[in-house]
PDB file of N, CA and C in Angstrom:
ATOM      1  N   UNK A   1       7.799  16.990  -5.866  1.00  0.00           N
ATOM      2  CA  UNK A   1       6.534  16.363  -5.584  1.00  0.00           C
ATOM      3  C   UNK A   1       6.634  14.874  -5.935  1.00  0.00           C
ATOM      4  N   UNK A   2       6.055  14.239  -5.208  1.00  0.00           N
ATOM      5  CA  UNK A   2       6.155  12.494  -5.046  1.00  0.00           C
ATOM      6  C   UNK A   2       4.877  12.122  -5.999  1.00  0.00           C
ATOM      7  N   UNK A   3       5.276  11.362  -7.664  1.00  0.00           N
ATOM      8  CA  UNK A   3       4.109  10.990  -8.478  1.00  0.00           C
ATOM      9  C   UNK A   3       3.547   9.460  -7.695  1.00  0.00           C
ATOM     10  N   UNK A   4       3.136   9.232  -8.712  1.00  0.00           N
ATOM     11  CA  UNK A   4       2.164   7.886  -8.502  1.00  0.00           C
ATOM     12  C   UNK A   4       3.260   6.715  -8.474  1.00  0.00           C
ATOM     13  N   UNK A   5       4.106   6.750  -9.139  1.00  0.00           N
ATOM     14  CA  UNK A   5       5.009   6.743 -10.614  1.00  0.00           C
ATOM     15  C   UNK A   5       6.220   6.079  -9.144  1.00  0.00           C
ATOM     16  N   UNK A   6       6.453   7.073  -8.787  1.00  0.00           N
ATOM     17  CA  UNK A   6       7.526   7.242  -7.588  1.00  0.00           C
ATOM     18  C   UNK A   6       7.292   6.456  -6.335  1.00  0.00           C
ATOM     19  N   UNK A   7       5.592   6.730  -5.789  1.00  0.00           N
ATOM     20  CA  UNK A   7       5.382   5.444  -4.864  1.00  0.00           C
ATOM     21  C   UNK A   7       5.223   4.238  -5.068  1.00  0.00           C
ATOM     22  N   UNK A   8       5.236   4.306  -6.337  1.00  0.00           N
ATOM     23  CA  UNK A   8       4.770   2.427  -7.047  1.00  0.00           C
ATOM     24  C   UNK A   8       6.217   1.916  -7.559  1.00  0.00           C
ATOM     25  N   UNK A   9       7.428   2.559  -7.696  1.00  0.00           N
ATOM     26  CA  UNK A   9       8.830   2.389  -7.533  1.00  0.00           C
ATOM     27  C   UNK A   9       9.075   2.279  -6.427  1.00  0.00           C
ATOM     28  N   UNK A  10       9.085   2.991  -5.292  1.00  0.00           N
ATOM     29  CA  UNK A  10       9.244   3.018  -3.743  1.00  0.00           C
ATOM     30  C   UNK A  10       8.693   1.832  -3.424  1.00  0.00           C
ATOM     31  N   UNK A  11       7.618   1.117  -3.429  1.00  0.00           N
ATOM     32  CA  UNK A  11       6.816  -0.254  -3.090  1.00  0.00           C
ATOM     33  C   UNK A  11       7.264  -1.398  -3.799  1.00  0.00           C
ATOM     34  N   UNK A  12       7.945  -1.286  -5.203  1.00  0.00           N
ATOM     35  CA  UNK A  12       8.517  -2.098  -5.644  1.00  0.00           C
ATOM     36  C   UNK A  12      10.111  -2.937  -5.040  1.00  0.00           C
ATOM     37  N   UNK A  13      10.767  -1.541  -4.843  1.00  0.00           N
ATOM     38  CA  UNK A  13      11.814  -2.080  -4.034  1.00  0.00           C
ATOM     39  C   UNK A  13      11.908  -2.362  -2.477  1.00  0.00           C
ATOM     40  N   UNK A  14      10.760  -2.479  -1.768  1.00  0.00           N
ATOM     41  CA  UNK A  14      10.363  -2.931  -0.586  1.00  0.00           C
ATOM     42  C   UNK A  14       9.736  -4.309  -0.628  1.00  0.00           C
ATOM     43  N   UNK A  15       9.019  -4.496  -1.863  1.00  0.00           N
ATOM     44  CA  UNK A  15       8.991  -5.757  -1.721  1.00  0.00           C
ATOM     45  C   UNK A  15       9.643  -6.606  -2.596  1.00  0.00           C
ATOM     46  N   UNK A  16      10.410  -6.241  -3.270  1.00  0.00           N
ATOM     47  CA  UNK A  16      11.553  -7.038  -3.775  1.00  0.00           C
ATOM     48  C   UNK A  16      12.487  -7.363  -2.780  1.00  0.00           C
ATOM     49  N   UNK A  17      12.547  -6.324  -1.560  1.00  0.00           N
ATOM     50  CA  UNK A  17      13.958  -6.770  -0.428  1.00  0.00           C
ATOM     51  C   UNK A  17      13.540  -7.646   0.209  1.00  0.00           C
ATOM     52  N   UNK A  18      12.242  -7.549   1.092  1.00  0.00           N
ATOM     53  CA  UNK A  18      11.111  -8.710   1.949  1.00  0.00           C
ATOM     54  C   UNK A  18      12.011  -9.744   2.057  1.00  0.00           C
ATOM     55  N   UNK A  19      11.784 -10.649   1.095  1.00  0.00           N
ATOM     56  CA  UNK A  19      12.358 -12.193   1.499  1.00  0.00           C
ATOM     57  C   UNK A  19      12.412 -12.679   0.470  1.00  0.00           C
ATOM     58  N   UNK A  20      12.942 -13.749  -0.213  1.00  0.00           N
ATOM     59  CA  UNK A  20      13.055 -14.533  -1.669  1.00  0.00           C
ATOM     60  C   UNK A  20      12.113 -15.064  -2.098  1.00  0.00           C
ATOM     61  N   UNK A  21      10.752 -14.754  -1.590  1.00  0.00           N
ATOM     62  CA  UNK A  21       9.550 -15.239  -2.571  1.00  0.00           C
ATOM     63  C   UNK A  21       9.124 -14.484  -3.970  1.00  0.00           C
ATOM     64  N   UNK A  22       8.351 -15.431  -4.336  1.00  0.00           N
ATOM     65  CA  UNK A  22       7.689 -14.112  -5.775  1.00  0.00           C
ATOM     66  C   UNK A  22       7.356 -12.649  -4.961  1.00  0.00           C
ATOM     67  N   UNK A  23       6.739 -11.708  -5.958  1.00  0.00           N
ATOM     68  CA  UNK A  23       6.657 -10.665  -5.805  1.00  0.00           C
ATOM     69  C   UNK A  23       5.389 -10.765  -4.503  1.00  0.00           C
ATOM     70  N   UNK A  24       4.022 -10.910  -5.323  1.00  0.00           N
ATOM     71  CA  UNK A  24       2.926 -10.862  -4.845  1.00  0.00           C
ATOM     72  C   UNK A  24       3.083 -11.785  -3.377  1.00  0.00           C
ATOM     73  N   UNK A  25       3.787 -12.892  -2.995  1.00  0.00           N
ATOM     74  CA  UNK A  25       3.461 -13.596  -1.778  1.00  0.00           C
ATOM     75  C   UNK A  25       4.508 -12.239  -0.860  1.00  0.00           C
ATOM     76  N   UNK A  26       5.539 -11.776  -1.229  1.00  0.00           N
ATOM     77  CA  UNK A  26       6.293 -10.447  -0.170  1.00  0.00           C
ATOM     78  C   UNK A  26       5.269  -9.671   0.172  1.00  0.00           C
ATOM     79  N   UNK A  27       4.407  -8.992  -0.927  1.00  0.00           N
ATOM     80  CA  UNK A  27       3.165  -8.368  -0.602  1.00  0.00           C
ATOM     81  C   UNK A  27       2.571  -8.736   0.904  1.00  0.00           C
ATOM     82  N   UNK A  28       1.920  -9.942   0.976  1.00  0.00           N
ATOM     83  CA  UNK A  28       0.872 -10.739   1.052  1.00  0.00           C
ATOM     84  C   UNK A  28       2.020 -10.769   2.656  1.00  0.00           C
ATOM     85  N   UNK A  29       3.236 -10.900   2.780  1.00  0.00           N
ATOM     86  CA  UNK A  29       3.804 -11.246   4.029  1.00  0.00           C
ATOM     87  C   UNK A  29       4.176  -9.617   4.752  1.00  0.00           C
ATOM     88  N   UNK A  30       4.054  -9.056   4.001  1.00  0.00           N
ATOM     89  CA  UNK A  30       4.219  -7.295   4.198  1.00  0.00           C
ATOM     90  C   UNK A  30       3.158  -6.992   4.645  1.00  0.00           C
ATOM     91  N   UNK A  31       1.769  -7.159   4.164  1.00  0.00           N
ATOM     92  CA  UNK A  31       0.878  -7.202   4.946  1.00  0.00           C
ATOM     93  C   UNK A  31       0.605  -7.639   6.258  1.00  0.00           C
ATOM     94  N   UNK A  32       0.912  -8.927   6.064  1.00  0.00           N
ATOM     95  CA  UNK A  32       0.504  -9.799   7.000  1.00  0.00           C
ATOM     96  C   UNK A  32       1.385  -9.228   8.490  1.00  0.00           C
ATOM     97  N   UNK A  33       2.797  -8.787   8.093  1.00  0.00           N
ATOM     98  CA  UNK A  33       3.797  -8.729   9.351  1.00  0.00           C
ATOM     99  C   UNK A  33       3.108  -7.119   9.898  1.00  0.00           C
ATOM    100  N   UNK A  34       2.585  -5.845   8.906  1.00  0.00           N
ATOM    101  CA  UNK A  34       1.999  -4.760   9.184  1.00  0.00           C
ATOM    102  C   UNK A  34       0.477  -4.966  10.249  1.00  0.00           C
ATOM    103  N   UNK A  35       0.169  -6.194   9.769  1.00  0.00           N
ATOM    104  CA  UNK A  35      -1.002  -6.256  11.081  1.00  0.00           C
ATOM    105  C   UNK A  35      -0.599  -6.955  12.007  1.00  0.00           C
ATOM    106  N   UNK A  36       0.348  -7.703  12.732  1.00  0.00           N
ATOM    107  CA  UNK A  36       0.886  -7.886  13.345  1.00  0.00           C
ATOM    108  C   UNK A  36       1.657  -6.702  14.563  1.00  0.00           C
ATOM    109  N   UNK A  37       2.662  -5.806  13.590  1.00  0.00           N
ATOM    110  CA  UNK A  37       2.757  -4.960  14.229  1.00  0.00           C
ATOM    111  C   UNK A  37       1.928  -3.747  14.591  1.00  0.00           C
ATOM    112  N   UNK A  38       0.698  -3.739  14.058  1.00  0.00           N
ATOM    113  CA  UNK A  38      -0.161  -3.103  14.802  1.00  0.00           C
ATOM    114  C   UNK A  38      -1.361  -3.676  16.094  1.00  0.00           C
ATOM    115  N   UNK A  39      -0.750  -4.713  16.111  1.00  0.00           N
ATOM    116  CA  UNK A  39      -1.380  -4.999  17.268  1.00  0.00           C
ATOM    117  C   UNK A  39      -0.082  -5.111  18.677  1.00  0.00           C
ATOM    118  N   UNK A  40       1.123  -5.328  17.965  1.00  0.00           N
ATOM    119  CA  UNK A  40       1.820  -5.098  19.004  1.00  0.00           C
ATOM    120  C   UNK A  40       1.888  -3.475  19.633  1.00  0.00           C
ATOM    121  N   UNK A  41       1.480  -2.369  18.590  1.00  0.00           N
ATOM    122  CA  UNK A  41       1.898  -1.133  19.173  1.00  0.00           C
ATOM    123  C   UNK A  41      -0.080  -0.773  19.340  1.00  0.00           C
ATOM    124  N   UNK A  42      -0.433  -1.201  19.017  1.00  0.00           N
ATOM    125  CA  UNK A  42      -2.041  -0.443  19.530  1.00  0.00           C
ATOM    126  C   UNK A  42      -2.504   0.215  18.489  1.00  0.00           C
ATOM    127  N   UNK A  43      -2.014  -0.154  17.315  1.00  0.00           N
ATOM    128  CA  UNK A  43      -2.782   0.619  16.346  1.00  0.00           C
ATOM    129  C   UNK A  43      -4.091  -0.715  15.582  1.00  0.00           C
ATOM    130  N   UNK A  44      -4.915   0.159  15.029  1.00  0.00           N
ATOM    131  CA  UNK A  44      -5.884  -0.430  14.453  1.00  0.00           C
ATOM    132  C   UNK A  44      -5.567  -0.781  12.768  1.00  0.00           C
ATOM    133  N   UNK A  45      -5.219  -1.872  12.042  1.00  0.00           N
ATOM    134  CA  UNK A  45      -4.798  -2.265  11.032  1.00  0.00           C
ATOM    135  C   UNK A  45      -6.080  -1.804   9.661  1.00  0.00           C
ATOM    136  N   UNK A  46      -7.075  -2.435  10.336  1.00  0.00           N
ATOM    137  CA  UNK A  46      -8.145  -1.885   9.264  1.00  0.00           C
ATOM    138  C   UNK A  46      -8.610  -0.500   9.157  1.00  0.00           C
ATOM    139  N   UNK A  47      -8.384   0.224  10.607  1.00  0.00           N
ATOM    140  CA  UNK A  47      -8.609   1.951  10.291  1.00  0.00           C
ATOM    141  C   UNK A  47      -7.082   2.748   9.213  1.00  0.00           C
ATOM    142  N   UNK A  48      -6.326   2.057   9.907  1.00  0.00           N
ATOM    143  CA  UNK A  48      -5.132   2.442   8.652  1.00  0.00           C
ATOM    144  C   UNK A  48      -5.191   2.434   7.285  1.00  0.00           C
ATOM    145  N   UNK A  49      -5.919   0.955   7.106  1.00  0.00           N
ATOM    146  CA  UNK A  49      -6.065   0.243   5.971  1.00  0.00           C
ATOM    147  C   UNK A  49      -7.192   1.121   4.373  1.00  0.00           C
ATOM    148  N   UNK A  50      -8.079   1.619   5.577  1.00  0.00           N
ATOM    149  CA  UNK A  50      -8.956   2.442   4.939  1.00  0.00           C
ATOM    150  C   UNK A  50      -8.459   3.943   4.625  1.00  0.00           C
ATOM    151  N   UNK A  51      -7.810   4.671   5.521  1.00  0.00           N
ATOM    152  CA  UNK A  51      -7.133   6.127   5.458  1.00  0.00           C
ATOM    153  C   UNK A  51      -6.345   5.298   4.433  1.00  0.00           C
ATOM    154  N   UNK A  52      -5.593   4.492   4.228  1.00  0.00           N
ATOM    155  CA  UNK A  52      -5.036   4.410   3.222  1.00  0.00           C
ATOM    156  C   UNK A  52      -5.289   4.727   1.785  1.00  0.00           C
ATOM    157  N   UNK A  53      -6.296   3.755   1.458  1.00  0.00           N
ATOM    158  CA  UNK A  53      -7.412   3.709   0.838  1.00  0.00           C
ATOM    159  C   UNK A  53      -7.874   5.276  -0.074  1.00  0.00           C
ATOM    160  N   UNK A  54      -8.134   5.751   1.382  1.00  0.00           N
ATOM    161  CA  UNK A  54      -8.889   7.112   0.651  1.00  0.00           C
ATOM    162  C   UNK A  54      -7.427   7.838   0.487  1.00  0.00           C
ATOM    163  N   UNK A  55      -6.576   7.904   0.476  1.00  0.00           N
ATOM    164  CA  UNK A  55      -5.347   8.536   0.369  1.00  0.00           C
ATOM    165  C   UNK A  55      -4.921   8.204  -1.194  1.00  0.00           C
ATOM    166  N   UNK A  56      -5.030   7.409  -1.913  1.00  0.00           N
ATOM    167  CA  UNK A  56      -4.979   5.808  -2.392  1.00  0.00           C
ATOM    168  C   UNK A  56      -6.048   7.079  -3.942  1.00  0.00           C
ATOM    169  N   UNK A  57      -6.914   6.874  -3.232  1.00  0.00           N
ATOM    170  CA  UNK A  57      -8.179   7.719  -3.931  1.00  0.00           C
ATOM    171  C   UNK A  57      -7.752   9.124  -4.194  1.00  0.00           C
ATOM    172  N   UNK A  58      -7.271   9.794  -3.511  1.00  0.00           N
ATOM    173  CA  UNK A  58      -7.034  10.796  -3.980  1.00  0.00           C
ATOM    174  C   UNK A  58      -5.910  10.826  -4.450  1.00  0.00           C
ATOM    175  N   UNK A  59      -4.773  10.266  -4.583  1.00  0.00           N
ATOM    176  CA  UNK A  59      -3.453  10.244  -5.442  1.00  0.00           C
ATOM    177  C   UNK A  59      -4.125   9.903  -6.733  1.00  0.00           C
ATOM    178  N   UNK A  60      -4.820   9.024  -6.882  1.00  0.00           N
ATOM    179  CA  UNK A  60      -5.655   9.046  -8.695  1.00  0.00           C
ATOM    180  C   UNK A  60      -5.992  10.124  -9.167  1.00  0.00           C
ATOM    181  N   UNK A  61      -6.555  11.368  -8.273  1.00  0.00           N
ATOM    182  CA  UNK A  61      -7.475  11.982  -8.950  1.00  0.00           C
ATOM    183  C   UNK A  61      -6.810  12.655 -10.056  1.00  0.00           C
ATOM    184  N   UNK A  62      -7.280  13.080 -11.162  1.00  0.00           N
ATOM    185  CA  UNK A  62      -6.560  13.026 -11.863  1.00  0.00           C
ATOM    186  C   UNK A  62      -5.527  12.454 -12.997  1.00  0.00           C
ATOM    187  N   UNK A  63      -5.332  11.320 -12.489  1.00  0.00           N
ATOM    188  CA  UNK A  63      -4.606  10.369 -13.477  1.00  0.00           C
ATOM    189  C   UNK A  63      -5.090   9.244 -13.792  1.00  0.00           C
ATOM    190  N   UNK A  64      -6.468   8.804 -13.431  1.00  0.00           N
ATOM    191  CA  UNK A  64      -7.216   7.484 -13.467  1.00  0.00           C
ATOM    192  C   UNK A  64      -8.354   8.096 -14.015  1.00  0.00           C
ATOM    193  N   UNK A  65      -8.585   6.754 -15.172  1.00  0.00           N
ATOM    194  CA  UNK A  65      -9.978   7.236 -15.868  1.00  0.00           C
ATOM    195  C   UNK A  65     -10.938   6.507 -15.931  1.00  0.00           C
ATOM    196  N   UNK A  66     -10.693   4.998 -15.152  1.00  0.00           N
ATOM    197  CA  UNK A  66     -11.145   3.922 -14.928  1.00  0.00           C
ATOM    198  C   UNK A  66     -12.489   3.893 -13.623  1.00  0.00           C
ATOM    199  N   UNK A  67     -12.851   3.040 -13.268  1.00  0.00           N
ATOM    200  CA  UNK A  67     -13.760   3.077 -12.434  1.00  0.00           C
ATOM    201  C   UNK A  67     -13.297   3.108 -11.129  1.00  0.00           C
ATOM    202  N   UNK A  68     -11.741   2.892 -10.686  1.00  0.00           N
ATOM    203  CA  UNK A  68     -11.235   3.363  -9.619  1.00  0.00           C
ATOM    204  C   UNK A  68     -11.573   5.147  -8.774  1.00  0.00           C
ATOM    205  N   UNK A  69     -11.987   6.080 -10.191  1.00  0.00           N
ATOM    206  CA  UNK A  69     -11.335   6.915  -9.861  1.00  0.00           C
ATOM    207  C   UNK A  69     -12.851   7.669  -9.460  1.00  0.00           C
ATOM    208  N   UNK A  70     -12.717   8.756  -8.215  1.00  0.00           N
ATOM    209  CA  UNK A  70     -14.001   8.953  -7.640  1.00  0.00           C
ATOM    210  C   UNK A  70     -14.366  10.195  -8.107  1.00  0.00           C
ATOM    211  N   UNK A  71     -15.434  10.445  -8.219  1.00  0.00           N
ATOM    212  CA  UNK A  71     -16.046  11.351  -9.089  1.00  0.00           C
ATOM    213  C   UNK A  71     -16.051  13.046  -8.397  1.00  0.00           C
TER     214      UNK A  71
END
């Protein structure tokens, strides 16, 4: 089973490969190139963005005790 733990390692070394900027601007260009290619293939960036989101939400449940986490 894939933890929290494991996708936030998995995302780390994706944007460490990106390109030689700091961390957070690879982010920020990982983004940026993901809505891009959803307009080249027909997908909707902000409906993704949100399924994400709630996906996002439910990988907490359980391990977040903060105000992230939905009741």
């Amino acid at each position: 089973m894939t933890t929290n733990q494991d996708r936030a390692k998995r995302c780390q070394r994706a944007i460490e490969t990106y390109e030689d900027d700091d961390l957070a601007t690879n982010l920020i260009d990982i983004l940026c190139d993901a809505m891009h290619w959803c307009d080249q293939n027909g997908h909707d960036f902000h409906f993704l963005l949100a399924t994400a989101c709630r996906h996002y939400i439910n990988e907490l449940d359980g391990e977040q005790t903060d105000e992230r986490r939905m009741p």
